[in-house]
N, C-alpha and C. Protein backbone atom coordinates (compact mmCIF):
# COMPACT_ATOMS: atom_id res chain seq x y z
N UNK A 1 36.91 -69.69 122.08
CA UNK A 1 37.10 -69.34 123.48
C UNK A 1 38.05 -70.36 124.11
N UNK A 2 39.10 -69.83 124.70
CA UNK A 2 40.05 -70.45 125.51
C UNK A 2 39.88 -70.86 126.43
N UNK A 3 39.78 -71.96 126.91
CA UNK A 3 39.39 -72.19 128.94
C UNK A 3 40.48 -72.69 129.50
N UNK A 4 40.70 -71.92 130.38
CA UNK A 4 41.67 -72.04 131.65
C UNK A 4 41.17 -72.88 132.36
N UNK A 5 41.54 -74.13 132.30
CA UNK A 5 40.67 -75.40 133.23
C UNK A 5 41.00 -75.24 134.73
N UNK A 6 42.60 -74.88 134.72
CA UNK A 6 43.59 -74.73 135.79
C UNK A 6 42.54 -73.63 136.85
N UNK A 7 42.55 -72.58 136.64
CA UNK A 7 41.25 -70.78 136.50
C UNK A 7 40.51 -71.84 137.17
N UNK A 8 39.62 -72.49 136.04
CA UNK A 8 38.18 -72.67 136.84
C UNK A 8 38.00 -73.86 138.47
N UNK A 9 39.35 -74.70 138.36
CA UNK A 9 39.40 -75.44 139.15
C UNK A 9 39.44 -75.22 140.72
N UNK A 10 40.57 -73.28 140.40
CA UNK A 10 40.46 -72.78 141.71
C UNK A 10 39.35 -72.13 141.85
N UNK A 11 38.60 -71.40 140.98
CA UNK A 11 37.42 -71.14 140.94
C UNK A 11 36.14 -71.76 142.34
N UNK A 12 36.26 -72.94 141.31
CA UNK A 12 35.19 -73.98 141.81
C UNK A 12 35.67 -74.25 143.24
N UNK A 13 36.65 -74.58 143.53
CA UNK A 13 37.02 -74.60 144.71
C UNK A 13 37.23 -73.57 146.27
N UNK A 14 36.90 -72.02 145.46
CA UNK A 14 36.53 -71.44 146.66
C UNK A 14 35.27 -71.43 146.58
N UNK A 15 34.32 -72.37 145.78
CA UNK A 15 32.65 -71.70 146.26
C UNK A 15 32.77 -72.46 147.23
N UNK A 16 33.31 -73.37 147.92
CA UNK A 16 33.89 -74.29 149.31
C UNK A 16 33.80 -72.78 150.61
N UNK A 17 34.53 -72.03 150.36
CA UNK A 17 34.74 -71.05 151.22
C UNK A 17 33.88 -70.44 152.36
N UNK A 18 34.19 -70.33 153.56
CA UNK A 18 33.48 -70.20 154.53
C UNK A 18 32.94 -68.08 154.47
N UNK A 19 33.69 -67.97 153.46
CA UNK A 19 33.65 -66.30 153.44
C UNK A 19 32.29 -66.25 152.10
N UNK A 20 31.02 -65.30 152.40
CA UNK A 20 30.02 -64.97 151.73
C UNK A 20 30.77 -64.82 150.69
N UNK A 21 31.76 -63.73 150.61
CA UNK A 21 31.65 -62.81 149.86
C UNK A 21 32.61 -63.53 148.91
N UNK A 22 33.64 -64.34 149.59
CA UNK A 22 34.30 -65.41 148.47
C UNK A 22 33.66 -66.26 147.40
N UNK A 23 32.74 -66.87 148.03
CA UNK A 23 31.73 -67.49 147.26
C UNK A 23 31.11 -67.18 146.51
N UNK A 24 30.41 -65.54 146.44
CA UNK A 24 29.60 -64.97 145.69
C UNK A 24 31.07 -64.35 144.29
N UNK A 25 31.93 -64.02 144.70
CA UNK A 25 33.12 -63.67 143.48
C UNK A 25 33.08 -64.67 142.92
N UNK A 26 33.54 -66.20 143.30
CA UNK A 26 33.87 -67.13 142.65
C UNK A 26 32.66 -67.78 141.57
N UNK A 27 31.57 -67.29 142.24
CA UNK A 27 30.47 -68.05 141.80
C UNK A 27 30.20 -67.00 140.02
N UNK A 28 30.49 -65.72 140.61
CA UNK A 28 30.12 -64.88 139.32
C UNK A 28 31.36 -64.96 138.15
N UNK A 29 32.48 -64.93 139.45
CA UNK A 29 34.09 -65.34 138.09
C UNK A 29 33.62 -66.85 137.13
N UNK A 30 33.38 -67.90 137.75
CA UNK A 30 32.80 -68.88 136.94
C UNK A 30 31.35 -68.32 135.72
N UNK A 31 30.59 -67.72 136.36
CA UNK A 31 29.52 -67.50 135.25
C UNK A 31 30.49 -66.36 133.78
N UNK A 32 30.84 -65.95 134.21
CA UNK A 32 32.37 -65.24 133.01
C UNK A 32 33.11 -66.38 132.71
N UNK A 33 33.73 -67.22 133.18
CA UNK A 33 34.36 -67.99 132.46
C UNK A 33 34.07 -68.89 131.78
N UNK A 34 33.11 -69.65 131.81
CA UNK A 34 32.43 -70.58 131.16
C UNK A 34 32.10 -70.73 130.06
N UNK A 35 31.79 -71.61 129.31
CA UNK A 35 30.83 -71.72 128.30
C UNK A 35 29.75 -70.93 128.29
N UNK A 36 29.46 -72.48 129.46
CA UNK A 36 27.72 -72.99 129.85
C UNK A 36 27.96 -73.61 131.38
N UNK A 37 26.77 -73.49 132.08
CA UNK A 37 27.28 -74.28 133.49
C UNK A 37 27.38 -75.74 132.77
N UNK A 38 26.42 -76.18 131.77
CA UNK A 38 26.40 -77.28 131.69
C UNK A 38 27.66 -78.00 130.79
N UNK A 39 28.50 -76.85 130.52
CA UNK A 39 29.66 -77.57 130.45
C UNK A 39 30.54 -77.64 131.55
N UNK A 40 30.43 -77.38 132.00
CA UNK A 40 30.79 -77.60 133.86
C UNK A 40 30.30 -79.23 134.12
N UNK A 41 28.69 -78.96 134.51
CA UNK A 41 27.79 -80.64 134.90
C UNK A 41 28.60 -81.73 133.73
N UNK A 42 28.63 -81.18 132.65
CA UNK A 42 29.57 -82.34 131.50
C UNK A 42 31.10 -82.92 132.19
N UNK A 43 31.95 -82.27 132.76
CA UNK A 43 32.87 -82.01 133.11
C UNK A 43 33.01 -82.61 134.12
N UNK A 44 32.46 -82.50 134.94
CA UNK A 44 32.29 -83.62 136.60
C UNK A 44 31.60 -84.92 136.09
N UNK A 45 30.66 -84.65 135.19
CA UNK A 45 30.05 -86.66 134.93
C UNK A 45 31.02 -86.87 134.62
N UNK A 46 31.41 -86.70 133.54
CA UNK A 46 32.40 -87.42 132.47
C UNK A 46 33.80 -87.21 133.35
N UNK A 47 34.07 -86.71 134.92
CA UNK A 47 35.19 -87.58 135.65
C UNK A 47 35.08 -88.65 136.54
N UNK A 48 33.60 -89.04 136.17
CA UNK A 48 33.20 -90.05 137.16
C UNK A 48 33.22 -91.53 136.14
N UNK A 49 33.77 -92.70 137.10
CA UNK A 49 34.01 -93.81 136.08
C UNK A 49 32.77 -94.45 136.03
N UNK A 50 31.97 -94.80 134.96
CA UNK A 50 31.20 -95.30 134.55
C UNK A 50 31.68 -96.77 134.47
N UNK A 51 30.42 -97.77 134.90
CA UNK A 51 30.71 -99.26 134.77
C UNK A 51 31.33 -100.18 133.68
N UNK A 52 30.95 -99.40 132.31
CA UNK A 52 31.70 -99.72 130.86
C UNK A 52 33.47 -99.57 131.42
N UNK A 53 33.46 -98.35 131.74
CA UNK A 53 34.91 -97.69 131.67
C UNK A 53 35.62 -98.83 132.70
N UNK A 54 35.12 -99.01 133.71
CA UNK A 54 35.38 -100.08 135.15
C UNK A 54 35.99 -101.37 134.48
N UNK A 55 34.77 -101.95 133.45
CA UNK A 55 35.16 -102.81 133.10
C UNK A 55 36.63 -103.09 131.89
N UNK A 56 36.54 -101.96 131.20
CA UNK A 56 37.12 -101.82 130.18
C UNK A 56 38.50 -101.89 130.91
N UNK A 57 39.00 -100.89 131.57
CA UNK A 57 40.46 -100.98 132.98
C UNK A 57 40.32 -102.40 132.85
N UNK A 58 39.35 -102.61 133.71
CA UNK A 58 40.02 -104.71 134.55
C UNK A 58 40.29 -104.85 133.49
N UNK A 59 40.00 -105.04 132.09
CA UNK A 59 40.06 -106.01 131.33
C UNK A 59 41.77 -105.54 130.58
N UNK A 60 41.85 -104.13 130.51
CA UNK A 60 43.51 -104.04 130.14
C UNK A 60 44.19 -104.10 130.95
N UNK A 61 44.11 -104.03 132.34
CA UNK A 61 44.85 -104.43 133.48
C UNK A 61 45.18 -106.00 133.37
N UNK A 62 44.45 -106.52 132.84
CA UNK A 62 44.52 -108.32 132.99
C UNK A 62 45.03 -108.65 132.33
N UNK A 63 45.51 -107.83 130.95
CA UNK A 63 46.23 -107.91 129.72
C UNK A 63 47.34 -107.39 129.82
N UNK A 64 47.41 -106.58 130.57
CA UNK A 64 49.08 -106.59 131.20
C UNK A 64 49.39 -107.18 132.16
N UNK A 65 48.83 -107.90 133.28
CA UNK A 65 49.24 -108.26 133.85
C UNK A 65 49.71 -109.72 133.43
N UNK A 66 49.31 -110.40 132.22
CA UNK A 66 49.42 -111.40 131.54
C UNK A 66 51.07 -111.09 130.98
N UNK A 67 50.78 -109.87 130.59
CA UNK A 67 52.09 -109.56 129.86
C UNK A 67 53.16 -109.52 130.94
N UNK A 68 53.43 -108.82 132.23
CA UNK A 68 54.34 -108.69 132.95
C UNK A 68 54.20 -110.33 133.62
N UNK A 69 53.76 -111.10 133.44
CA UNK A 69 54.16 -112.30 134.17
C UNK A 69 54.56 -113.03 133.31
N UNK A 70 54.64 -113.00 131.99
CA UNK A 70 55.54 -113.65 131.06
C UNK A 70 56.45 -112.78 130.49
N UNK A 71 56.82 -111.74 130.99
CA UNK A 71 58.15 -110.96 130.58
C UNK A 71 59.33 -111.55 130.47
N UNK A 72 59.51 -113.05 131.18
CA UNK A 72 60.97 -113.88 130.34
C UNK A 72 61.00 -114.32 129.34
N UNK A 73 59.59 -114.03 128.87
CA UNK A 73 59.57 -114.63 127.33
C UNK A 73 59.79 -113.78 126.55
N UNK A 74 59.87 -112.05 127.02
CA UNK A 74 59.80 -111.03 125.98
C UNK A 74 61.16 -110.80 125.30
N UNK A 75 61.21 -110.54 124.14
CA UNK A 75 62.64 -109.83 123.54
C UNK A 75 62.79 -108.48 124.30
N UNK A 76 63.82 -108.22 123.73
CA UNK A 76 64.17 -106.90 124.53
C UNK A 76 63.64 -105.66 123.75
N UNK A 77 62.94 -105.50 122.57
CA UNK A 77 62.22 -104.93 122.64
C UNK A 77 61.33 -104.11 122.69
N UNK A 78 60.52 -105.99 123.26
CA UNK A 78 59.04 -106.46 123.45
C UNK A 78 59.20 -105.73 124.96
N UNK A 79 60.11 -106.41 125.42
CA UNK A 79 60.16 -105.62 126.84
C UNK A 79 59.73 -104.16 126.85
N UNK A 80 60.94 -103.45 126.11
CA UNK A 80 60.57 -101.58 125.97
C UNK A 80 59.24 -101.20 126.12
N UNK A 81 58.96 -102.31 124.85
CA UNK A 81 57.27 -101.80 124.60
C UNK A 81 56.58 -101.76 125.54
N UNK A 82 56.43 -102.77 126.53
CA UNK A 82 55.75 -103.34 127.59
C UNK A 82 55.88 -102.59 128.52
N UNK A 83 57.09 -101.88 128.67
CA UNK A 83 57.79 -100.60 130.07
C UNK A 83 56.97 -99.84 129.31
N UNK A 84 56.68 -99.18 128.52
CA UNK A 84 56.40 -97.73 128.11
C UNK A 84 54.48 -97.90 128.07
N UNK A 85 53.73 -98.70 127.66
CA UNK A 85 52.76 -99.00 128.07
C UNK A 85 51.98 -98.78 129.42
N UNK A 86 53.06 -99.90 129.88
CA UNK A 86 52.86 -100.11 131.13
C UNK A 86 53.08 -98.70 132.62
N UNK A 87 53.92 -97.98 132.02
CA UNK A 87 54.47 -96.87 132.24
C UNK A 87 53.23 -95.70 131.50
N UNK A 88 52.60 -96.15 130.83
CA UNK A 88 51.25 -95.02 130.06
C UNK A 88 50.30 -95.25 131.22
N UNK A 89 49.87 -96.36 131.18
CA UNK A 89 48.74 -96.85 131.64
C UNK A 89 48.55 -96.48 133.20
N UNK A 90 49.61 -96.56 133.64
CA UNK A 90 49.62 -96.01 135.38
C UNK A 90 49.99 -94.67 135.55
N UNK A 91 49.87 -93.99 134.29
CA UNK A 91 50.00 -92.32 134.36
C UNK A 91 48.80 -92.01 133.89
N UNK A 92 47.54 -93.24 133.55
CA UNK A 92 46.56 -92.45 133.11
C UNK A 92 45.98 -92.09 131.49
N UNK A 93 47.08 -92.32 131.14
CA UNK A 93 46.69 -92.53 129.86
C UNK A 93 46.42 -93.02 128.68
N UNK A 94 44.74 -93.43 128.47
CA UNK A 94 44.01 -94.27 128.28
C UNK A 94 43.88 -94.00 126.85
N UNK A 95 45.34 -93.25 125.98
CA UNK A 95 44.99 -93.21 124.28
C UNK A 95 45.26 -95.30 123.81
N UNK A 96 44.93 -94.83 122.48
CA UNK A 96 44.32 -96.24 121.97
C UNK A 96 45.90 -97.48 121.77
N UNK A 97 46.91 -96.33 121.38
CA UNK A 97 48.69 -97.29 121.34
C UNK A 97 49.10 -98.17 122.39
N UNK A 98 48.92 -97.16 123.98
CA UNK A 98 49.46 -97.91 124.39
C UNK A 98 48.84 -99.15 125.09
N UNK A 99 47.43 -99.27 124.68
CA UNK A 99 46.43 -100.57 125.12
C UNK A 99 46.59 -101.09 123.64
N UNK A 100 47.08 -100.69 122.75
CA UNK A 100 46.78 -101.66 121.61
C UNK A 100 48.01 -102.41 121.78
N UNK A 101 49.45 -101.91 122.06
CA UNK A 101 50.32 -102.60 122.17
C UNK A 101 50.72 -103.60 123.12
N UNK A 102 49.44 -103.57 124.02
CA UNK A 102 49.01 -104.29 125.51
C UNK A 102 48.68 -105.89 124.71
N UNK A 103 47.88 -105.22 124.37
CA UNK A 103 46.86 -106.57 123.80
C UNK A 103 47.77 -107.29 122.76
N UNK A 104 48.57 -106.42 121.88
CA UNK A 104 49.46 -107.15 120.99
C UNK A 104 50.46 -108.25 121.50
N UNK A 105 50.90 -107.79 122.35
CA UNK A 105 52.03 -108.93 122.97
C UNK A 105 51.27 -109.80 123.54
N UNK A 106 50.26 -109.40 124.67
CA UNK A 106 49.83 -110.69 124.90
C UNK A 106 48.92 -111.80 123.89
N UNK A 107 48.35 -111.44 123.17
CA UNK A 107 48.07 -112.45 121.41
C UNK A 107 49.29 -112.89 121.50
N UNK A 108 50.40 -112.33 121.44
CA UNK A 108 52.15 -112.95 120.69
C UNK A 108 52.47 -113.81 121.77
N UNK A 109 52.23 -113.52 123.07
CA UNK A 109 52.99 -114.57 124.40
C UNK A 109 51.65 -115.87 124.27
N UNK A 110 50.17 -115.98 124.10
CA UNK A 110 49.52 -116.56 124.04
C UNK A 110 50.08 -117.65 123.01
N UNK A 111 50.03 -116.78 121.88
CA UNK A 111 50.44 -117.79 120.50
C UNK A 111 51.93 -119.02 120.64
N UNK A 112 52.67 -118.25 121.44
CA UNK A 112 54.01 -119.07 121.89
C UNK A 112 54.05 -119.74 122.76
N UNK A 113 52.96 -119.32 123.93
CA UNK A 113 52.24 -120.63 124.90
C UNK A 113 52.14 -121.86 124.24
N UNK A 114 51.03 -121.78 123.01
CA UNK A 114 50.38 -123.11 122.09
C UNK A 114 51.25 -123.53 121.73
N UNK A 115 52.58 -123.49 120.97
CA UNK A 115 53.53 -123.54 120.66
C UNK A 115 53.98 -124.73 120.73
């Protein structure tokens, strides 16, 4: 089964509607589209940030921000890398490359600190 996330979003958003009869369509178009409601209830927790997740951000935020304040130390690139990351990360996207390549440079600017 295919889900139209886009579908259910307007969905969900006229059970808002001040019209009965809007509400009662939208409410039954959702019971057709769905799974399960409770993949719905899955769907709203899991957009809410949990304190792990809270922490997990500060802590790659701090790791770039380590990185963009020693960017005269970067090659050029180290730089790229660091734009395109850095450029992931404030679009949201929290796959595992562009925080691994976070953490990589700053180990590499750390190590050249001791230096």
């Amino acid at each position: 089964m295919t889900i139209d996330r886009e579908r259910i979003a307007k969905l969900v958003g006229r059970l808002g509607s001040d019209a009965d009869g809007e509400r009662l369509a939208a409410l039954d178009a959702l019971g057709k589209a769905l799974p399960s409601w409770n993949w719905l209830c899955d769907i709203v927790r899991g957009a809410l940030p949990q304190p792990r997740e809270k922490l997990f951000d500060r802590l790659v935020r701090a790791e770039l921000n380590y990185v963009l304040a020693g960017s005269w130390a970067l090659s050029a690139a180290e730089a790229e890398v660091a734009r395109r990351a850095h450029t992931a990360l404030d679009a949201g996207d929290a796959s595992i490359e562009p925080i691994q390549e976070i953490c990589d440079l700053a180990a590499s600017l750390r190590r050249r600190a001791r230096r």
